[in-house]
C-alpha atoms as a PDB file:
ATOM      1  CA  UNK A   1     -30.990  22.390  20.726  1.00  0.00           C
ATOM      2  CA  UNK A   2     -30.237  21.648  17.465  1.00  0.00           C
ATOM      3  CA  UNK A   3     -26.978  23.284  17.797  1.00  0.00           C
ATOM      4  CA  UNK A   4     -26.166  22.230  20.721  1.00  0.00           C
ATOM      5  CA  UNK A   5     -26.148  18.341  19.111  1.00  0.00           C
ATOM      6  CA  UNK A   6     -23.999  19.717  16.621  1.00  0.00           C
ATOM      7  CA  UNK A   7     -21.467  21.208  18.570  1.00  0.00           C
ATOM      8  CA  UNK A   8     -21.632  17.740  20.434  1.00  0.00           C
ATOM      9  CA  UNK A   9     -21.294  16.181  17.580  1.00  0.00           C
ATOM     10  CA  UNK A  10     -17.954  18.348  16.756  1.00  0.00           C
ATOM     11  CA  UNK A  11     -16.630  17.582  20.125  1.00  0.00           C
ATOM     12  CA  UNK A  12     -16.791  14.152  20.002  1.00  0.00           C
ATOM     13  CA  UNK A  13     -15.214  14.433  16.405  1.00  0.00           C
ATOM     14  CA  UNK A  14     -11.930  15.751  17.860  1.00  0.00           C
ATOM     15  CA  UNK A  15     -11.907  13.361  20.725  1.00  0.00           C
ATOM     16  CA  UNK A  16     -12.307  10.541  18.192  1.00  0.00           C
ATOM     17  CA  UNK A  17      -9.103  12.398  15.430  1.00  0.00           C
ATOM     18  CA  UNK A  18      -6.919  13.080  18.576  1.00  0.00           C
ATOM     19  CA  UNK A  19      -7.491   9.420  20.213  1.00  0.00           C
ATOM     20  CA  UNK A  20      -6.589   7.822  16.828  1.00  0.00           C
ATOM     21  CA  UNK A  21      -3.759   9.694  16.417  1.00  0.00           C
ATOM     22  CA  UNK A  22      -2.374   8.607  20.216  1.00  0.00           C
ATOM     23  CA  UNK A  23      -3.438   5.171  19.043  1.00  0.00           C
ATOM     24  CA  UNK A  24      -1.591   5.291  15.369  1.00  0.00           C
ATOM     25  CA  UNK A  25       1.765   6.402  17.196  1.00  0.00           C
ATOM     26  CA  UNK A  26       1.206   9.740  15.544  1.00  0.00           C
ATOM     27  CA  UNK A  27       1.230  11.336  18.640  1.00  0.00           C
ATOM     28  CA  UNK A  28       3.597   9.781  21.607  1.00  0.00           C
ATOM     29  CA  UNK A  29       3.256  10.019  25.472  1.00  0.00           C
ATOM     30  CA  UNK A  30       4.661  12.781  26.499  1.00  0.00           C
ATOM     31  CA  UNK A  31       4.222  14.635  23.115  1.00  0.00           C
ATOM     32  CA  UNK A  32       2.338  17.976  22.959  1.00  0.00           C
ATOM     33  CA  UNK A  33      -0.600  18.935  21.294  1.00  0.00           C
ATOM     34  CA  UNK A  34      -0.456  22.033  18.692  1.00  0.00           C
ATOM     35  CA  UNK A  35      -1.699  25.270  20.418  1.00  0.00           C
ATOM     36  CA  UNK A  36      -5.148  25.143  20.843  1.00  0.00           C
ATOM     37  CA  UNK A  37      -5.153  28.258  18.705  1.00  0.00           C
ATOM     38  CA  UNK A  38      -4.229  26.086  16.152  1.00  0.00           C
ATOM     39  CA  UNK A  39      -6.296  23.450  16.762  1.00  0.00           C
ATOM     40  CA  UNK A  40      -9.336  25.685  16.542  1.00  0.00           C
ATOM     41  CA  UNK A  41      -8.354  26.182  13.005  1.00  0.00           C
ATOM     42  CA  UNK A  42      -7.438  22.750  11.952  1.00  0.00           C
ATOM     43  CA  UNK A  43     -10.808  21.351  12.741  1.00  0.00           C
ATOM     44  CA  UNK A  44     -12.969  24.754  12.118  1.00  0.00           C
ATOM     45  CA  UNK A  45     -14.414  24.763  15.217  1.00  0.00           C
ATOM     46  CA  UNK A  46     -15.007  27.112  18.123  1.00  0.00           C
ATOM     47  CA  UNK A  47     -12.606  27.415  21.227  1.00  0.00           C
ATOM     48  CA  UNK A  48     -15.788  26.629  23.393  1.00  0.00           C
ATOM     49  CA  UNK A  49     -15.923  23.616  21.510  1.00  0.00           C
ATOM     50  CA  UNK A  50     -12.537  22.534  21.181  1.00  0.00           C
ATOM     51  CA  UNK A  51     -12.453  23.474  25.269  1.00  0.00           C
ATOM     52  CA  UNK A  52     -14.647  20.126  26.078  1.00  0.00           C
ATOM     53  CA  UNK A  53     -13.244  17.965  23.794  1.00  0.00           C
ATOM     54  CA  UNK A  54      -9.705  18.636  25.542  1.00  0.00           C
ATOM     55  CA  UNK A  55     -11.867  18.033  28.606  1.00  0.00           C
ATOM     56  CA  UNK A  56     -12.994  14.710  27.928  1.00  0.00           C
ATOM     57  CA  UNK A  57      -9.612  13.663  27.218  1.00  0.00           C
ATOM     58  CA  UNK A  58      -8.323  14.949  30.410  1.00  0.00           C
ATOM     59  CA  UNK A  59     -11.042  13.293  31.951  1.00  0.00           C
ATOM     60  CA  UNK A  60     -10.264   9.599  30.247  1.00  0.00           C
ATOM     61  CA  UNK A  61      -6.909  10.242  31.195  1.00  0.00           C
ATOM     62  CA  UNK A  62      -5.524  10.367  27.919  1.00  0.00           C
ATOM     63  CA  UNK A  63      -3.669  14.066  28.092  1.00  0.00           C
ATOM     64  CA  UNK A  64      -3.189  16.293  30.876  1.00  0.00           C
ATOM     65  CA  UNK A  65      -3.510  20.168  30.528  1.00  0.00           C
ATOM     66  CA  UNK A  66      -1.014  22.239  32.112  1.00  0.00           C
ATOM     67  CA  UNK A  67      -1.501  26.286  31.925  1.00  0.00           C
ATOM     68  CA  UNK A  68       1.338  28.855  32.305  1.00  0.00           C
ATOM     69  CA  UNK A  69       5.116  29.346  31.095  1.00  0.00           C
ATOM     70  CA  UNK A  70       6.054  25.673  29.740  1.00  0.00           C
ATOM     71  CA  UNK A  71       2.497  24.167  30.127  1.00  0.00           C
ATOM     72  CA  UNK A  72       0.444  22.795  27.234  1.00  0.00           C
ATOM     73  CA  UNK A  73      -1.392  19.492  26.341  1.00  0.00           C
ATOM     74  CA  UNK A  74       0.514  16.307  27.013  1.00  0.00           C
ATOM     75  CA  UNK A  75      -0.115  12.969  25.855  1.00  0.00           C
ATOM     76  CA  UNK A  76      -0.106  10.769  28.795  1.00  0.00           C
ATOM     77  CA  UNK A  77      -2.510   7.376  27.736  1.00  0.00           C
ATOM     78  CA  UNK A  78       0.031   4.718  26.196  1.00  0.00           C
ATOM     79  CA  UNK A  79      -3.404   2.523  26.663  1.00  0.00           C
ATOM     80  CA  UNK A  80      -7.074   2.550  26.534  1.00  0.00           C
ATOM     81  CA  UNK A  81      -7.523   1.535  29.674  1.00  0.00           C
ATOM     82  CA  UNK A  82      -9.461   4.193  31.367  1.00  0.00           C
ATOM     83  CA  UNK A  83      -9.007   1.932  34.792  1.00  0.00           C
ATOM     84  CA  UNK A  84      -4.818   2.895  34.187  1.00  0.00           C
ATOM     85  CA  UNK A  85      -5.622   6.388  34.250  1.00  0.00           C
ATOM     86  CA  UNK A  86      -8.216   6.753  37.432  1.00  0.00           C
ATOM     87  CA  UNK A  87      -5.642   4.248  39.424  1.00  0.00           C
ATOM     88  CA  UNK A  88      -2.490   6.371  38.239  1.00  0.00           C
ATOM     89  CA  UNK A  89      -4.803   9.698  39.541  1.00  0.00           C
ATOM     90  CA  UNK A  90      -5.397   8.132  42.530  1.00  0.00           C
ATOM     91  CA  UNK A  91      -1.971   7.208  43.111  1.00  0.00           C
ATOM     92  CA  UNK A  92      -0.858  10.812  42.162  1.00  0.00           C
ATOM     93  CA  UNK A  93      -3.301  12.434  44.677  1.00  0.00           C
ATOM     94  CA  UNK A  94      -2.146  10.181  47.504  1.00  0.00           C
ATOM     95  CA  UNK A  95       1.295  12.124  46.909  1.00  0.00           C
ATOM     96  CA  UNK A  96       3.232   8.839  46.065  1.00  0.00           C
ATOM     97  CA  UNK A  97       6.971   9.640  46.279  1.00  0.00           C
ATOM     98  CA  UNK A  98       9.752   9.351  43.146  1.00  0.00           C
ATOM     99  CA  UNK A  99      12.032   7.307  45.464  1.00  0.00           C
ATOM    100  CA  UNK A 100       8.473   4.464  45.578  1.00  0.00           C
ATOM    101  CA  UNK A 101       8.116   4.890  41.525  1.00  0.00           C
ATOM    102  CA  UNK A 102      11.898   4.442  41.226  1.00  0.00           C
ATOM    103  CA  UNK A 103      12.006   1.460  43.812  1.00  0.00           C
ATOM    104  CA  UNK A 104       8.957  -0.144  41.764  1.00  0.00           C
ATOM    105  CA  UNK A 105      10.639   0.338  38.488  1.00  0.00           C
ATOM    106  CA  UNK A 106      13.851  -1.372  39.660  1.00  0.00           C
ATOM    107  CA  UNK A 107      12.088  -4.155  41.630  1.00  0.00           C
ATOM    108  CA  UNK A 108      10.095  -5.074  38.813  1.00  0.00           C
ATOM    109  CA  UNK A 109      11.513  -4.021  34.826  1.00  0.00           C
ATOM    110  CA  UNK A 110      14.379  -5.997  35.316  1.00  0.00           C
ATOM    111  CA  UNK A 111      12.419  -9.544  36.438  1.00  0.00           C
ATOM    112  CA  UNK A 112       9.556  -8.100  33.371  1.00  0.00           C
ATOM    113  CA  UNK A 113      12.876  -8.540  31.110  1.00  0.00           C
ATOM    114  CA  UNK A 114      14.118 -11.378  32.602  1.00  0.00           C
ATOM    115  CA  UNK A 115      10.779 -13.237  31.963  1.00  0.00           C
ATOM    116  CA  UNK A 116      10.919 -11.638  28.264  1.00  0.00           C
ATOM    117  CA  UNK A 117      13.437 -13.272  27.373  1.00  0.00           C
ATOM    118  CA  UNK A 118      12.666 -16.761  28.425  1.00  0.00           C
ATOM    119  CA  UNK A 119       9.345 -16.337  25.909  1.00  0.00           C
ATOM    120  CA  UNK A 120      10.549 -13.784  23.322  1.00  0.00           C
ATOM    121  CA  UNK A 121       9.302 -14.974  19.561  1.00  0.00           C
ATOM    122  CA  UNK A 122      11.068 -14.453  16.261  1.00  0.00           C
ATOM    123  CA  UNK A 123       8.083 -12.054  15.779  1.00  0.00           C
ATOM    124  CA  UNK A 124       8.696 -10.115  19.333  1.00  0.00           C
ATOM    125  CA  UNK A 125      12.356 -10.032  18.124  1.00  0.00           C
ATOM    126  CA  UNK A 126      10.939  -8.422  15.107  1.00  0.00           C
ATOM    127  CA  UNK A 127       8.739  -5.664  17.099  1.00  0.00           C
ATOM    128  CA  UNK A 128      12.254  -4.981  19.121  1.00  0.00           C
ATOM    129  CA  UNK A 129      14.097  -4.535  16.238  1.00  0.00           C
ATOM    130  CA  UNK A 130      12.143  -2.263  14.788  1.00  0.00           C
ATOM    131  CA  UNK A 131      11.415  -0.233  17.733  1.00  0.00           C
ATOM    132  CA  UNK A 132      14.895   0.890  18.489  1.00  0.00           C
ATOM    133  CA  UNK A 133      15.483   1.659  15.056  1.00  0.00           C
ATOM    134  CA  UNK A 134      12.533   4.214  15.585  1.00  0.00           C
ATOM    135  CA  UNK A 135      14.475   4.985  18.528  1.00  0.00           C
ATOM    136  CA  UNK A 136      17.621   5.979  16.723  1.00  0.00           C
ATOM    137  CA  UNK A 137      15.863   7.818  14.059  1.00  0.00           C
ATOM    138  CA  UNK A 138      13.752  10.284  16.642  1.00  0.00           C
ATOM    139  CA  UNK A 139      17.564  10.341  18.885  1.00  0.00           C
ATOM    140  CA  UNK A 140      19.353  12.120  15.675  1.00  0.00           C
ATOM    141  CA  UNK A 141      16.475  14.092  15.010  1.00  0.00           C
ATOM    142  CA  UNK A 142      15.591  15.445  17.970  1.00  0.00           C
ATOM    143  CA  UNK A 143      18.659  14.502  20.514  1.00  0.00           C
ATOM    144  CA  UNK A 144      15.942  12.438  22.345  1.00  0.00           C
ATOM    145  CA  UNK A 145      12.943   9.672  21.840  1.00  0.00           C
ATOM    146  CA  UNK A 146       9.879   8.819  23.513  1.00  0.00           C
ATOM    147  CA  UNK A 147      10.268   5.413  22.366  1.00  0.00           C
ATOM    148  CA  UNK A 148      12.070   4.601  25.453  1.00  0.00           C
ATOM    149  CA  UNK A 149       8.974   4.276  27.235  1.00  0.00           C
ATOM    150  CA  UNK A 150       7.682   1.898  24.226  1.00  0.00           C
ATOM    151  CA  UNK A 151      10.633  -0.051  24.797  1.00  0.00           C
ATOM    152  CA  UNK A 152       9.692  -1.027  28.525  1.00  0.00           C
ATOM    153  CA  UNK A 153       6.441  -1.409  27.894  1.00  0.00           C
ATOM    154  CA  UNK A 154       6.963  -3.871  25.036  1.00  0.00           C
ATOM    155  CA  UNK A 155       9.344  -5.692  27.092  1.00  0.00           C
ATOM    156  CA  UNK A 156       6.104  -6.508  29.407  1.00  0.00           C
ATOM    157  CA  UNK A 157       4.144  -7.419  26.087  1.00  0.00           C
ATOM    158  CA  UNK A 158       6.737  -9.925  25.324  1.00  0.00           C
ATOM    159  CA  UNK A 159       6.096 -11.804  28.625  1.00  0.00           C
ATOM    160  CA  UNK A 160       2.722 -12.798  27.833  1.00  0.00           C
ATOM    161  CA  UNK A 161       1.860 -12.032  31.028  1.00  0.00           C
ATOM    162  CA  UNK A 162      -1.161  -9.073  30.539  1.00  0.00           C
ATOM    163  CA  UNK A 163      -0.832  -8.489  34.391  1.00  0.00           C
ATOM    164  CA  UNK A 164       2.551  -7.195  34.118  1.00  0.00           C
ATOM    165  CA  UNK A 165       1.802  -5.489  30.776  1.00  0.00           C
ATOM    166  CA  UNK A 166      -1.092  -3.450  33.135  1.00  0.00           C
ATOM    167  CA  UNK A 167       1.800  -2.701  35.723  1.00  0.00           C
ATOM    168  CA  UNK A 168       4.367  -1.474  33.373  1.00  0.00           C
ATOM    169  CA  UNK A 169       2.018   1.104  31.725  1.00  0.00           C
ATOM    170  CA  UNK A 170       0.612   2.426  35.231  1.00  0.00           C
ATOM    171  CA  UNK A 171       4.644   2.678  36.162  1.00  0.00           C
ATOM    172  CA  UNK A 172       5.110   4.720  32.810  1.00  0.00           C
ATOM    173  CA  UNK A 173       2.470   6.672  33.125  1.00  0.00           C
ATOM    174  CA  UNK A 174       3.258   7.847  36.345  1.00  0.00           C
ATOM    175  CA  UNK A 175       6.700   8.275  35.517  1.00  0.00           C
ATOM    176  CA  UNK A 176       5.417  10.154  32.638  1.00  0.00           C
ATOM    177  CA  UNK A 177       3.889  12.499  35.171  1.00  0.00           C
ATOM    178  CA  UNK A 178       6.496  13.129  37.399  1.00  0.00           C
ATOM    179  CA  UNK A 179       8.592  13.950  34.356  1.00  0.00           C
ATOM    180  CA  UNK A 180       6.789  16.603  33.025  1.00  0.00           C
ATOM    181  CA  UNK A 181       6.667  17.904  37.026  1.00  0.00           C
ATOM    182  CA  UNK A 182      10.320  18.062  36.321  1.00  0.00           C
ATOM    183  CA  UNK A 183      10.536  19.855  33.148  1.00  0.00           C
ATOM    184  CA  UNK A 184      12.419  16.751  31.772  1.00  0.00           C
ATOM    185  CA  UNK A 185      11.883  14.651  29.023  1.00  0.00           C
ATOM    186  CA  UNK A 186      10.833  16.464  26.448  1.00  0.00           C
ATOM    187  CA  UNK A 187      11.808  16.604  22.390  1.00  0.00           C
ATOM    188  CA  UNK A 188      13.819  19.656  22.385  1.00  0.00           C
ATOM    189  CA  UNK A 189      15.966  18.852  24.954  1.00  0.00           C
ATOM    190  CA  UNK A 190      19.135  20.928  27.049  1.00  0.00           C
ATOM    191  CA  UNK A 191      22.813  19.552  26.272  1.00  0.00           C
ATOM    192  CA  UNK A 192      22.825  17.544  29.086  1.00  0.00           C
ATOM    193  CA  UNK A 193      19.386  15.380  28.379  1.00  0.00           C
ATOM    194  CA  UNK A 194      21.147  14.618  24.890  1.00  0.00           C
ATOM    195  CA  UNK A 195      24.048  13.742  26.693  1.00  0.00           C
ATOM    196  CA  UNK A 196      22.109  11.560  29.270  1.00  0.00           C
ATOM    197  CA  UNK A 197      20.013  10.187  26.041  1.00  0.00           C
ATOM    198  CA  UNK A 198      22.910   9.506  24.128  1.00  0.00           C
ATOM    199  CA  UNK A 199      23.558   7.118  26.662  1.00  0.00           C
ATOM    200  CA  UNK A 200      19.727   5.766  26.941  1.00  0.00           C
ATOM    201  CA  UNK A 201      19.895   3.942  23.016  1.00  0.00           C
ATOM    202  CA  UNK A 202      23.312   2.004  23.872  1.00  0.00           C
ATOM    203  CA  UNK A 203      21.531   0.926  26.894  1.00  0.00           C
ATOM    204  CA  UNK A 204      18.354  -0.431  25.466  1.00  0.00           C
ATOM    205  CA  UNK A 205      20.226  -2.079  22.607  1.00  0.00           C
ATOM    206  CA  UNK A 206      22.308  -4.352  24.933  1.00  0.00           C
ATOM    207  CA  UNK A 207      18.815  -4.856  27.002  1.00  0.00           C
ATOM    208  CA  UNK A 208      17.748  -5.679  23.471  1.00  0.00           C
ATOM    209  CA  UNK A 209      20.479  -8.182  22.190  1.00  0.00           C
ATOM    210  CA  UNK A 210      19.969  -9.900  25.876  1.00  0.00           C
ATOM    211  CA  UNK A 211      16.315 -10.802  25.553  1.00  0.00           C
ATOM    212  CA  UNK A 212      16.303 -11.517  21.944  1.00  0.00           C
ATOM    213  CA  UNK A 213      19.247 -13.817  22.416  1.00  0.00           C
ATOM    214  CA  UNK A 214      17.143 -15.671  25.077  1.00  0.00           C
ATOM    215  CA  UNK A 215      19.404 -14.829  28.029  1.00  0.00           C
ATOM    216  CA  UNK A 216      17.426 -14.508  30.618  1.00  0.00           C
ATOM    217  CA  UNK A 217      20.482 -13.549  33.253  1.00  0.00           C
ATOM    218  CA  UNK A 218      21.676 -11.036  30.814  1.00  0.00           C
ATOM    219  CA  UNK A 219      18.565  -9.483  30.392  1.00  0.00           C
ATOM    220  CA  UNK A 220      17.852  -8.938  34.008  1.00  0.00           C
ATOM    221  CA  UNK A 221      21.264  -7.700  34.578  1.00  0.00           C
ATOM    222  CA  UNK A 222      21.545  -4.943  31.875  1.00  0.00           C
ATOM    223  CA  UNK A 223      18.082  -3.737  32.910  1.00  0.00           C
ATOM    224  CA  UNK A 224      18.739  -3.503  36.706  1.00  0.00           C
ATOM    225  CA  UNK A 225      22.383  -1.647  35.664  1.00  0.00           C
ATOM    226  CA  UNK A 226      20.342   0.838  33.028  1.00  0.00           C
ATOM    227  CA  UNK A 227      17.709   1.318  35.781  1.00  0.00           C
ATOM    228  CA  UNK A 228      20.412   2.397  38.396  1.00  0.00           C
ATOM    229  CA  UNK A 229      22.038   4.891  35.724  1.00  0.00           C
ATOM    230  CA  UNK A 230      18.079   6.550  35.086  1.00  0.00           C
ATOM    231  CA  UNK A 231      17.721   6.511  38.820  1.00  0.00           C
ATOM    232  CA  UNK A 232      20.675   8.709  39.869  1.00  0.00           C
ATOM    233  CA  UNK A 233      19.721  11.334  37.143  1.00  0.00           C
ATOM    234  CA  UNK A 234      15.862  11.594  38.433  1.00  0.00           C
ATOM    235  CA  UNK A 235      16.769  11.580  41.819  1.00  0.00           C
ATOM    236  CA  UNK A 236      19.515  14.796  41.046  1.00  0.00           C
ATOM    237  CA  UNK A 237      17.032  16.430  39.350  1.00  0.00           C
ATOM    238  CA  UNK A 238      14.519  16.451  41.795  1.00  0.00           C
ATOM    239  CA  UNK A 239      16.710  17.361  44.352  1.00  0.00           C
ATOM    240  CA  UNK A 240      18.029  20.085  42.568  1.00  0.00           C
ATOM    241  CA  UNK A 241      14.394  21.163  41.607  1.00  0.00           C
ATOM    242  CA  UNK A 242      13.579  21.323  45.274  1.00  0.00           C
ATOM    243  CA  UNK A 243      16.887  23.261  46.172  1.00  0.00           C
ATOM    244  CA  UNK A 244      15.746  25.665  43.720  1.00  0.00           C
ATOM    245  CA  UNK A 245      11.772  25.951  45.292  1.00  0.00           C
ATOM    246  CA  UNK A 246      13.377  26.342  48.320  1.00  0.00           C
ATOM    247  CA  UNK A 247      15.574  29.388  47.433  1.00  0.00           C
ATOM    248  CA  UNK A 248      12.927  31.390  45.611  1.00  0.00           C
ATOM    249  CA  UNK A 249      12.641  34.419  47.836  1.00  0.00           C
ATOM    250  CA  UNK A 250       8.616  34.626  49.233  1.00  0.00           C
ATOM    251  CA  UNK A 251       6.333  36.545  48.065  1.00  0.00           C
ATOM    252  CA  UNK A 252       6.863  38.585  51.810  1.00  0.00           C
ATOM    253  CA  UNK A 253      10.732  39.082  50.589  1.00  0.00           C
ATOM    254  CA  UNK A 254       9.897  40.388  47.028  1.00  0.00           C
ATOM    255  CA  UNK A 255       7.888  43.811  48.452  1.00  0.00           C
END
């Protein structure tokens, strides 16, 4: 029994490390965890026991575990909000389609920047600021940023309105999942997600400028035209992704 607590105990340890590391911003949605191999070593504990503790985060919603080629632990809480996470399941069971996420996104981001910029503060400017220069930083390092999400999801901060703050991180974090669906989006990226994020940072800086200048117009407008550039890529991709399904020969036509 004894052990048992302890082991417990140890669980609830790594829950608690990895959760304040999502919460720090030392781990990103869409960022994956080291190999459980070597998170076994880093915290000295058993794979049994490292085993729940992923499962408790899977279960709050804060990472999602996918096995085979490619698969891994993903980071896919932006907030504690445990509600977030069992409404963005739901949604994901009830096979929502990317042409509904996409149609959200562009119905709403551009009015959540519009409104942004009709309340921004010198210290939201601030927290803008300094967010796409973490942009930048993680764009020449790795050829691509999470921080795009951050950027939305600020924008809905800067409202002041916590309902749309709720809405923008469901939208990401279903976006988030139908990314990683994809294969896209990921640090370590192919030539042509550099070349599409190359074009992300110019994007979100005039966004930026727009609500931090207090132009409401502008803001709505270079959101709705950056919205329109992300939703011809996603929609390729998928398509292409389902051409490709669709030509793998069955498993009938491989004997």
């Amino acid at each position: 029994m004894n052990i048992e607590r302890a082991e417990r105990r140890d669980s609830d340890m790594i829950v608690q490390e990895i959760w304040k590391m999502i919460l720090d911003g030392k781990l990103k949605p869409g960022d994956r965890l080291p190999p459980e191999f070597n998170l076994v070593q880093r915290f000295q504990v058993s794979r049994e026991v490292l085993g729940e503790a992923l499962q408790t985060l899977e279960k709050y919603g804060h990472i999602t575990r996918k096995r085979g080629p490619g698969g891994g632990n993903v980071v896919l809480d932006i907030a504690p909000t445990m509600g977030i996470s069992l409404l963005a399941n739901y949604l994901s069971l009830t096979q929502l389609s990317l042409a509904d996420l996409m149609q959200a996104r562009r119905l709403i981001e551009p009015v959540i920047a519009e409104t942004a910029a009709r309340n921004v503060t010198p210290e939201g400017a601030k927290k803008i600021i300094s967010l796409l220069e973490a942009h930048e930083e993680d764009f020449l390092t790795h050829g691509g940023s999470k921080r795009g999400w951050e950027f939305y999801i600020l924008l809905a901060e800067l409202t002041g309105n916590r309902l749309l703050r709720v809405l923008e991180e469901l939208l990401m974090r279903l976006f988030m999942d139908a990314e990683f669906s994809l294969s896209i989006g990921d640090v370590g990226m192919t030539p042509e997600e550099i070349a599409y994020n190359a074009e992300v940072l110019p994007a979100n800086r005039r966004i930026a400028a727009a609500v931090v200048a207090g132009d409401a117009a502008a803001s709505k407008r270079e959101t709705s035209d950056a919205l329109a550039g992300f939703a011809e890529r996603i929609t390729r991709i998928d398509a292409q992704s389902r051409t490709h399904l669709q030509a793998r020969p069955s498993a009938a036509g491989r004997n």
